[in-house]
PDB file of N, CA and C in Angstrom:
ATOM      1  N   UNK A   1     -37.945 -41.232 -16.181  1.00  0.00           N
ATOM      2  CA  UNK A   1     -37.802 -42.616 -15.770  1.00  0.00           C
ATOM      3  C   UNK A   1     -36.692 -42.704 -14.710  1.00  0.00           C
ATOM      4  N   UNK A   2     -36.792 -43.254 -13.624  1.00  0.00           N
ATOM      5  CA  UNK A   2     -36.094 -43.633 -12.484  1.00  0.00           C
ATOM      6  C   UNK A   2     -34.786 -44.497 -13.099  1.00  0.00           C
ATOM      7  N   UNK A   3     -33.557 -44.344 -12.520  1.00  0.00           N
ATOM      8  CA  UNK A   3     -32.320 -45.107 -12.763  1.00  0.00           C
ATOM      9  C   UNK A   3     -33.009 -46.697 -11.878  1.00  0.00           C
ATOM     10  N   UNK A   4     -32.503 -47.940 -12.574  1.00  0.00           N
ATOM     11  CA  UNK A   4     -32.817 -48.603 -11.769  1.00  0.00           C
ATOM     12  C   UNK A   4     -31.208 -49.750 -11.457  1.00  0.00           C
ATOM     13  N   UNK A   5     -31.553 -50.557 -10.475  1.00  0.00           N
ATOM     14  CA  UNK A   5     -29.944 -50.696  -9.628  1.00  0.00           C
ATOM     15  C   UNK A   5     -29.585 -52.406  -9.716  1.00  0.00           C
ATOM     16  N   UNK A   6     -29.104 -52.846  -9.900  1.00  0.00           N
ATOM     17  CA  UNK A   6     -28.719 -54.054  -9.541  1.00  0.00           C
ATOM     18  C   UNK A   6     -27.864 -53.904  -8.757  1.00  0.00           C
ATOM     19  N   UNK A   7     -27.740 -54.871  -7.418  1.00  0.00           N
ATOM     20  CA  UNK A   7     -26.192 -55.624  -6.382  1.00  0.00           C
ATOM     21  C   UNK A   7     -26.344 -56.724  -6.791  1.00  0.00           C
ATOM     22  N   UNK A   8     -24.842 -56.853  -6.884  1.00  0.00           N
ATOM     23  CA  UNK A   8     -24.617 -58.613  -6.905  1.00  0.00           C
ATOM     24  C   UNK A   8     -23.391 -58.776  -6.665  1.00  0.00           C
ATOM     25  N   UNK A   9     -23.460 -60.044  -6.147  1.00  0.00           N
ATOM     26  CA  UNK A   9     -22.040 -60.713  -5.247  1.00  0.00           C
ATOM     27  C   UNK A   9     -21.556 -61.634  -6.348  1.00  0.00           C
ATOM     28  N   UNK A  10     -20.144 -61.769  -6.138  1.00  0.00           N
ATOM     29  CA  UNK A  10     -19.424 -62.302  -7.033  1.00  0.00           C
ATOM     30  C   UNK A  10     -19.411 -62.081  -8.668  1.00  0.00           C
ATOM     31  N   UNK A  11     -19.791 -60.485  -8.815  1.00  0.00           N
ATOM     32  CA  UNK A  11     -20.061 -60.105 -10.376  1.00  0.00           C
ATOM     33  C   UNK A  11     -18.273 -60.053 -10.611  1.00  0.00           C
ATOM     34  N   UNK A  12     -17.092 -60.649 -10.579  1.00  0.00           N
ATOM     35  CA  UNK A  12     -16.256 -60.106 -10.781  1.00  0.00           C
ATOM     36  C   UNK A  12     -15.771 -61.404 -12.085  1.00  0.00           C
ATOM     37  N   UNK A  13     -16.571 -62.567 -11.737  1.00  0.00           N
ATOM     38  CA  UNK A  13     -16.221 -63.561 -12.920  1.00  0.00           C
ATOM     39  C   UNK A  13     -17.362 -64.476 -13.313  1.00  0.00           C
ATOM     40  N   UNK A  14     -17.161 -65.386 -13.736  1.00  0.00           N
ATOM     41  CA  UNK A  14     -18.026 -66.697 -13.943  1.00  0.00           C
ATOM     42  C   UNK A  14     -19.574 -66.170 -14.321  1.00  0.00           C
ATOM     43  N   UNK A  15     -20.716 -66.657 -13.662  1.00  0.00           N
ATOM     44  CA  UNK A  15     -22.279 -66.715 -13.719  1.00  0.00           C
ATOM     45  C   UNK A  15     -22.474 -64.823 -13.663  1.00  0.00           C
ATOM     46  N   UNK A  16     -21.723 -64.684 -12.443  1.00  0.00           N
ATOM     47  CA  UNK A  16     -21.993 -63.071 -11.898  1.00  0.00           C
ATOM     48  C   UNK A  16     -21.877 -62.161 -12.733  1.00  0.00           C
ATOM     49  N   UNK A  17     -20.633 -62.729 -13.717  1.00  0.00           N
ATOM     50  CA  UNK A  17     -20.027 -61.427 -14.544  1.00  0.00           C
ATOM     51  C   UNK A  17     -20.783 -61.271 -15.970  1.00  0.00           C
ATOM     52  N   UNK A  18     -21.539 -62.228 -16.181  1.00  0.00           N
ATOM     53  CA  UNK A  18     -22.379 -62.717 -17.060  1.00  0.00           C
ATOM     54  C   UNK A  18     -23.702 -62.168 -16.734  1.00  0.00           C
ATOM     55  N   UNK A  19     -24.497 -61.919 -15.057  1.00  0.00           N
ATOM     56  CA  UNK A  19     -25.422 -61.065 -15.044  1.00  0.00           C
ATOM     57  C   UNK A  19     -24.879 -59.763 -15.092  1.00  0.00           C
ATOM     58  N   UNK A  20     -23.684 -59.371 -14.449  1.00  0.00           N
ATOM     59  CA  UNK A  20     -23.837 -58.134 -14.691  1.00  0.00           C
ATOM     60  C   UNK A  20     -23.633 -57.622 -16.173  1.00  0.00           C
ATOM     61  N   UNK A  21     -22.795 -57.687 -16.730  1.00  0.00           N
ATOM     62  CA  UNK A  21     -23.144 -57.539 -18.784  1.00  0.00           C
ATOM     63  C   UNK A  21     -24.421 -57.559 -19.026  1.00  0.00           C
ATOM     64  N   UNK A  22     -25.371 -58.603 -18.774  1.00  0.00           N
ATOM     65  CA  UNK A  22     -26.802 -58.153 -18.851  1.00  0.00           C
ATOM     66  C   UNK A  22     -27.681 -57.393 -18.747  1.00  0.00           C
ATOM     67  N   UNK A  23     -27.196 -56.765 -17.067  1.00  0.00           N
ATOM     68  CA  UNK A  23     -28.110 -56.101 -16.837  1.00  0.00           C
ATOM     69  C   UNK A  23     -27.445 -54.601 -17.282  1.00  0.00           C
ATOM     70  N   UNK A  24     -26.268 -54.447 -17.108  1.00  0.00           N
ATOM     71  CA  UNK A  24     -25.748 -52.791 -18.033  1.00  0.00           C
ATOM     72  C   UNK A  24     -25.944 -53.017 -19.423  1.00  0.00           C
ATOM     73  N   UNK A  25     -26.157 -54.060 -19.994  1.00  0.00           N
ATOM     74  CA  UNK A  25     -26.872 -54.134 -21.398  1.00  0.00           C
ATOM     75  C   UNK A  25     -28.536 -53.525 -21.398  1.00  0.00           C
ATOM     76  N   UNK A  26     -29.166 -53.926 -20.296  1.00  0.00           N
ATOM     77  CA  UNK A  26     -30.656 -53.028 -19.912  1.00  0.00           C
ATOM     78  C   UNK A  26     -30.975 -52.039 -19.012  1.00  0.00           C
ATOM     79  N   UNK A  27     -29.267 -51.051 -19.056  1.00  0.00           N
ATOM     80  CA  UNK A  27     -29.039 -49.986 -18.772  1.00  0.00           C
ATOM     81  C   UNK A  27     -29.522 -49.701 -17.197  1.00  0.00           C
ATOM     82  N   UNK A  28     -28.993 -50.702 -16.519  1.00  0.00           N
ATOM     83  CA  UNK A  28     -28.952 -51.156 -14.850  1.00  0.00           C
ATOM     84  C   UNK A  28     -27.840 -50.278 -14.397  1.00  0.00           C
ATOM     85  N   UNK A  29     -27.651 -49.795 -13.377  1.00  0.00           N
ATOM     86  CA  UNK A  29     -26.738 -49.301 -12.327  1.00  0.00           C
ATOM     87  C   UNK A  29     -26.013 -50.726 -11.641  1.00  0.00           C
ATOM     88  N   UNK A  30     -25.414 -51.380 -12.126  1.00  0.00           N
ATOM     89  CA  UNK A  30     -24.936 -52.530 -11.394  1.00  0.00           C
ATOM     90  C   UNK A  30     -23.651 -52.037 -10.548  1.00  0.00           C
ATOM     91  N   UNK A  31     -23.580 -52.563  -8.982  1.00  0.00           N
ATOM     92  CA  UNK A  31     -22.709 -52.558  -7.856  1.00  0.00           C
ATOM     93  C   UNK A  31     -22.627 -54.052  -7.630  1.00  0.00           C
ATOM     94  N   UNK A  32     -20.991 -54.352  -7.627  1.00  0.00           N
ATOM     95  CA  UNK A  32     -20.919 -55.547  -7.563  1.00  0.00           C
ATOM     96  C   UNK A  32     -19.954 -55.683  -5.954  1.00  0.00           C
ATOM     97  N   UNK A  33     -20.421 -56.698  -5.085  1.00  0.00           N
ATOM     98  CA  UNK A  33     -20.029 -56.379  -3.811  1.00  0.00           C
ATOM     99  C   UNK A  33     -18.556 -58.431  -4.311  1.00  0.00           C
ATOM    100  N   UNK A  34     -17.390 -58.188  -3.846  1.00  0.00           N
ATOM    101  CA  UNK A  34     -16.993 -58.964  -4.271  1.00  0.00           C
ATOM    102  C   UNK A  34     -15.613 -58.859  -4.019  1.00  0.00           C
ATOM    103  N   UNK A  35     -14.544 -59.990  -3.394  1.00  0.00           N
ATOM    104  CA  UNK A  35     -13.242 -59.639  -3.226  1.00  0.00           C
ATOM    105  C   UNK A  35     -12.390 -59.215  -4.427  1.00  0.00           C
ATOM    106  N   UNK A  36     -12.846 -59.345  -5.513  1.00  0.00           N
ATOM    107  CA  UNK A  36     -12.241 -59.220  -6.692  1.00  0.00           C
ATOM    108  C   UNK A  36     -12.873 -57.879  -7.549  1.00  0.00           C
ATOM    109  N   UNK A  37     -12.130 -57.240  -8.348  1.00  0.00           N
ATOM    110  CA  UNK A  37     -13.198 -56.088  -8.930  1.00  0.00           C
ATOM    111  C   UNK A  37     -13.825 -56.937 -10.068  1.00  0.00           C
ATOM    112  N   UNK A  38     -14.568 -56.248 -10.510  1.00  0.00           N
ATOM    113  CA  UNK A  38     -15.365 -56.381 -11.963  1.00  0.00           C
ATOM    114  C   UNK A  38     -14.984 -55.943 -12.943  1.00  0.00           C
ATOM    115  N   UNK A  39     -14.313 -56.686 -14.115  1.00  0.00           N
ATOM    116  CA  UNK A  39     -13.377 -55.626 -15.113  1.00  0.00           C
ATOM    117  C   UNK A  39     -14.302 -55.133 -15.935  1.00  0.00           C
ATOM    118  N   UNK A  40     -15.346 -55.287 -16.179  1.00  0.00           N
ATOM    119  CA  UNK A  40     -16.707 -54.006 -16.812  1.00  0.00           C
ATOM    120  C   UNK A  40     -16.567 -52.454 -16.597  1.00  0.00           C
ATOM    121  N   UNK A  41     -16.219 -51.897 -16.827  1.00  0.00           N
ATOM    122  CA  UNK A  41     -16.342 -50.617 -16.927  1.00  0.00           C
ATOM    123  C   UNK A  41     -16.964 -49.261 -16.078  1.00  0.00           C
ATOM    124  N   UNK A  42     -18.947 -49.432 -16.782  1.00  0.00           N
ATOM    125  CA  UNK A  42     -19.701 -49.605 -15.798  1.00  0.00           C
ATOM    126  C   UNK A  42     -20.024 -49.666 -14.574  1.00  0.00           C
ATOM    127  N   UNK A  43     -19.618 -50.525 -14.003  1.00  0.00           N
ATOM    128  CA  UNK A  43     -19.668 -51.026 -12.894  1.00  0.00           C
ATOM    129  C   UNK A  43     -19.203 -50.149 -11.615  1.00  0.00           C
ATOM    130  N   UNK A  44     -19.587 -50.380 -10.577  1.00  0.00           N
ATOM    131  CA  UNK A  44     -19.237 -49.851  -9.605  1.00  0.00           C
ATOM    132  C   UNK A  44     -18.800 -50.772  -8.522  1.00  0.00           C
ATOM    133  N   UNK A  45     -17.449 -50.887  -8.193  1.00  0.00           N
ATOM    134  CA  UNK A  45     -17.464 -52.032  -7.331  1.00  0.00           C
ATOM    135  C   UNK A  45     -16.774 -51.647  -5.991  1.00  0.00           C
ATOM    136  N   UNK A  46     -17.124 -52.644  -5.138  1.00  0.00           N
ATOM    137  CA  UNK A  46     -17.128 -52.383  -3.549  1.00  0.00           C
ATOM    138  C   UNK A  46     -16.674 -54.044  -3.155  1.00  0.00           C
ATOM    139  N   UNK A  47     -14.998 -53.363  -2.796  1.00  0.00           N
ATOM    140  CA  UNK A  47     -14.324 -55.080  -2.755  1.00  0.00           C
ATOM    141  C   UNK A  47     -14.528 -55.354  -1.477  1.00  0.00           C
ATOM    142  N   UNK A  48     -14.903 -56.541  -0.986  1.00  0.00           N
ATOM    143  CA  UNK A  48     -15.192 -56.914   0.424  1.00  0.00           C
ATOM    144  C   UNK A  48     -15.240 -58.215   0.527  1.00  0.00           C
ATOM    145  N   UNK A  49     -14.783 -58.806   1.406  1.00  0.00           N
ATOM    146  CA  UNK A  49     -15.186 -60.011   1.713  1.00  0.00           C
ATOM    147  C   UNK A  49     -16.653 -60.886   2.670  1.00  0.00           C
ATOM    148  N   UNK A  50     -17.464 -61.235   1.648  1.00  0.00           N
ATOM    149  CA  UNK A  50     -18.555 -61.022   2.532  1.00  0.00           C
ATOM    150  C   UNK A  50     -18.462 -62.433   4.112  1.00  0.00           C
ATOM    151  N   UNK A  51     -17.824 -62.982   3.702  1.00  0.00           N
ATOM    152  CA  UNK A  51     -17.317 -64.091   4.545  1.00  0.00           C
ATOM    153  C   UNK A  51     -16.590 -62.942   6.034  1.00  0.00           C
ATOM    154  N   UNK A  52     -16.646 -61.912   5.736  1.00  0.00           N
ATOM    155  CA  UNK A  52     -15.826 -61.530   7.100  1.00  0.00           C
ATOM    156  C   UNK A  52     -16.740 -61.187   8.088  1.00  0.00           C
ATOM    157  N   UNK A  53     -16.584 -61.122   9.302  1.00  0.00           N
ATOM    158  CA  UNK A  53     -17.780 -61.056  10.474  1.00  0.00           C
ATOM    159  C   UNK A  53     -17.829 -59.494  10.490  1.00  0.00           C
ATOM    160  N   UNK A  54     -19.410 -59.042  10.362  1.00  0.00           N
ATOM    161  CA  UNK A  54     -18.858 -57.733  10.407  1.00  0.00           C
ATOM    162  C   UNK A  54     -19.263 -56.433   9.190  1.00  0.00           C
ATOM    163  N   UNK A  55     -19.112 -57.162   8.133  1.00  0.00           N
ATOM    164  CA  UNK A  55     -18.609 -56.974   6.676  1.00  0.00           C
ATOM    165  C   UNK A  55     -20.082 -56.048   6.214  1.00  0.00           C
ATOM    166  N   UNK A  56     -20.981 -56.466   6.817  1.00  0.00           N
ATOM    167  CA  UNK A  56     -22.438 -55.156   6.238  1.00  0.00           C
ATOM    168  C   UNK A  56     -22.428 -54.303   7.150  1.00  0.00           C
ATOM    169  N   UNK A  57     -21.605 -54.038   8.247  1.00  0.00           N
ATOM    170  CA  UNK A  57     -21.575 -52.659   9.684  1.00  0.00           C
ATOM    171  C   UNK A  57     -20.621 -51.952   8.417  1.00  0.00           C
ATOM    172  N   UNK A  58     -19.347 -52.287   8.006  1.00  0.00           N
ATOM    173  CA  UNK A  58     -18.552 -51.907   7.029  1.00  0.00           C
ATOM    174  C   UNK A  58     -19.183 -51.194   6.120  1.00  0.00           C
ATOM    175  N   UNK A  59     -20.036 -52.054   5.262  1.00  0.00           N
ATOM    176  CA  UNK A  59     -20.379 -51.767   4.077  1.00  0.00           C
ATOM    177  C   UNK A  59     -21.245 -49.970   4.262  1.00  0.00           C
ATOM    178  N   UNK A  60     -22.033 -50.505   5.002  1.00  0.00           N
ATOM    179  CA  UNK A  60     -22.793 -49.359   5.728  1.00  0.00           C
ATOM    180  C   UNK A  60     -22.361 -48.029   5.985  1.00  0.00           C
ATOM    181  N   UNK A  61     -21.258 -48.144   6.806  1.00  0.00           N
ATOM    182  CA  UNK A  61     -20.135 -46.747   6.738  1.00  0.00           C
ATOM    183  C   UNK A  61     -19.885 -46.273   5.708  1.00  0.00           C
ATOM    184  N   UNK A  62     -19.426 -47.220   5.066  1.00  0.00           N
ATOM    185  CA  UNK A  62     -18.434 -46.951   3.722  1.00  0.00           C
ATOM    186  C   UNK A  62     -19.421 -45.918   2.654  1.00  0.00           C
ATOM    187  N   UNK A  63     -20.250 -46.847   2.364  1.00  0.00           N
ATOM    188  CA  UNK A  63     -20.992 -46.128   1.130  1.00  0.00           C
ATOM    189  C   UNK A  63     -22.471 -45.239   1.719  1.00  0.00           C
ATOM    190  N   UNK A  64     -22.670 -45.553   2.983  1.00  0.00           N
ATOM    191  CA  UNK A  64     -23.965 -44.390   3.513  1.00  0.00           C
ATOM    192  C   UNK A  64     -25.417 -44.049   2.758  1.00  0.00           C
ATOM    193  N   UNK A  65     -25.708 -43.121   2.150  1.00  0.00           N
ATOM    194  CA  UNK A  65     -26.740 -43.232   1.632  1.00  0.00           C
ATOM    195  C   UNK A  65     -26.529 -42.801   0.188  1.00  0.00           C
ATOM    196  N   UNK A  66     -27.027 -44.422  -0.656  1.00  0.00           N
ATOM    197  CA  UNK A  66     -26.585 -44.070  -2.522  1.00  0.00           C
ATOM    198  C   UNK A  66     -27.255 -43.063  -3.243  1.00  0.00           C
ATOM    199  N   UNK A  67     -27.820 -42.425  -2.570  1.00  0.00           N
ATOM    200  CA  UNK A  67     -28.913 -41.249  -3.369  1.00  0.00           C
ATOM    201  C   UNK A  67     -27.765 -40.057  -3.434  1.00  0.00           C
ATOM    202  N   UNK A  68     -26.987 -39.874  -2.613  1.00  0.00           N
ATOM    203  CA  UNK A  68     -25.773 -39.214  -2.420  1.00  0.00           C
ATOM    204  C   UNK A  68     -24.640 -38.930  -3.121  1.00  0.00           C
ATOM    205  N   UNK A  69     -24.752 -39.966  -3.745  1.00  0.00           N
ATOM    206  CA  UNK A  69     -23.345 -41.078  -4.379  1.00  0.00           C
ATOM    207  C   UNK A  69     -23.420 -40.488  -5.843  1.00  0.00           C
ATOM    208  N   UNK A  70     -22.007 -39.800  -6.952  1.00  0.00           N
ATOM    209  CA  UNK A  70     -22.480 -39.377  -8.177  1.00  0.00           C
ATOM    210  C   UNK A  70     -22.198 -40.744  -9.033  1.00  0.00           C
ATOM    211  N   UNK A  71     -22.916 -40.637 -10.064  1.00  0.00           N
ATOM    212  CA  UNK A  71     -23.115 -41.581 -11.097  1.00  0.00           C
ATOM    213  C   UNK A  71     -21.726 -42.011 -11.382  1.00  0.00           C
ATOM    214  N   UNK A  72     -21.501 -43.092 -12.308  1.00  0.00           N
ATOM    215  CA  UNK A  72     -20.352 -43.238 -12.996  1.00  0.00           C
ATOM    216  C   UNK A  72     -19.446 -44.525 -11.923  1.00  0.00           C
ATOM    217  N   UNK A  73     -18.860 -44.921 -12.598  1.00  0.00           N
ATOM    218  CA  UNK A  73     -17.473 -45.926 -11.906  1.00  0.00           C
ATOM    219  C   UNK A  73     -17.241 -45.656 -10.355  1.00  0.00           C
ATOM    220  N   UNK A  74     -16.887 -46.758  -9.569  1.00  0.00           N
ATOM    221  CA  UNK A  74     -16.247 -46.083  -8.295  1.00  0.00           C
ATOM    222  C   UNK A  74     -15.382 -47.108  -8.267  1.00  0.00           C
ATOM    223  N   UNK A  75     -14.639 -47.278  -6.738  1.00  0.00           N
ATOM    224  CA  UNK A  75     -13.695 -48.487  -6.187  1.00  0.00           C
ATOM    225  C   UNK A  75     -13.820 -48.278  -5.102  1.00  0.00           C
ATOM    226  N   UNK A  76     -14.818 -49.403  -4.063  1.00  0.00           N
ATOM    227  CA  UNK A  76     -14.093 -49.108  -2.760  1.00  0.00           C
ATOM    228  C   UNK A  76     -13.664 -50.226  -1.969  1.00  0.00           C
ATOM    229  N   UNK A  77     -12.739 -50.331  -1.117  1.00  0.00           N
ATOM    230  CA  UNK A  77     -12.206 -51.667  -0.665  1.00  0.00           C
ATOM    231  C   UNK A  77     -12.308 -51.751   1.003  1.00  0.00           C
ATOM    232  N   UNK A  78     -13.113 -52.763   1.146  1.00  0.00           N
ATOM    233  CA  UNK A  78     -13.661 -53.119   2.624  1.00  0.00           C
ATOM    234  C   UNK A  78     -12.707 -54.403   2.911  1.00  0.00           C
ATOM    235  N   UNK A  79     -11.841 -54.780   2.247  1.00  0.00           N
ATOM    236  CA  UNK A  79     -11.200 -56.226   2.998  1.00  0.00           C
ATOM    237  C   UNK A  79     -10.651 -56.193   4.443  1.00  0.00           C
ATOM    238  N   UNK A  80     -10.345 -56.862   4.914  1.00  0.00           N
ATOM    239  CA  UNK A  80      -9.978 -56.545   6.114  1.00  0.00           C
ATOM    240  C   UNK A  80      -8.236 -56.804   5.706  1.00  0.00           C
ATOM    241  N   UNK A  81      -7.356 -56.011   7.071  1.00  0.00           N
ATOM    242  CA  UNK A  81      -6.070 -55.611   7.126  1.00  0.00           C
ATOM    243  C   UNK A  81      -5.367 -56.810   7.364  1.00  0.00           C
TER     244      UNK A  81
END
């Protein structure tokens, strides 16, 4: 059986943080793209501001191709300086 993936923006509180618990409850790969991390565990998060101009050329560099990428927790931080 294939790993399967959730993204979601603003998984770091409120509605978001509530899908993501869900979906690592149905054993999802959740990446949460978000200025704040995600205190879940799980999770893999990629802090960014998506409000910044720019911010998916970023994203793009940063993480490249996820087939690549090993399983488990990460942190990466795209905010701007």
């Amino acid at each position: 059986m294939s790993k399967k993936y959730l993204v979601i923006t603003g998984g770091s509180r409120g509605i978001g943080l509530a899908i993501a618990k869900l979906f690592l409850e149905k054993r999802f790969q959740v990446i949460n793209l978000s200025r704040n991390l995600c205190p879940l565990t799980d999770v893999v998060n990629i802090q960014m501001d998506l409000a910044t101009k720019g911010c998916e050329e970023n994203l793009k560099k940063e993480v490249g191709n996820p087939r690549q990428k090993t399983e488990g927790s990460a942190s990466v931080r795209l905010l701007p300086k």
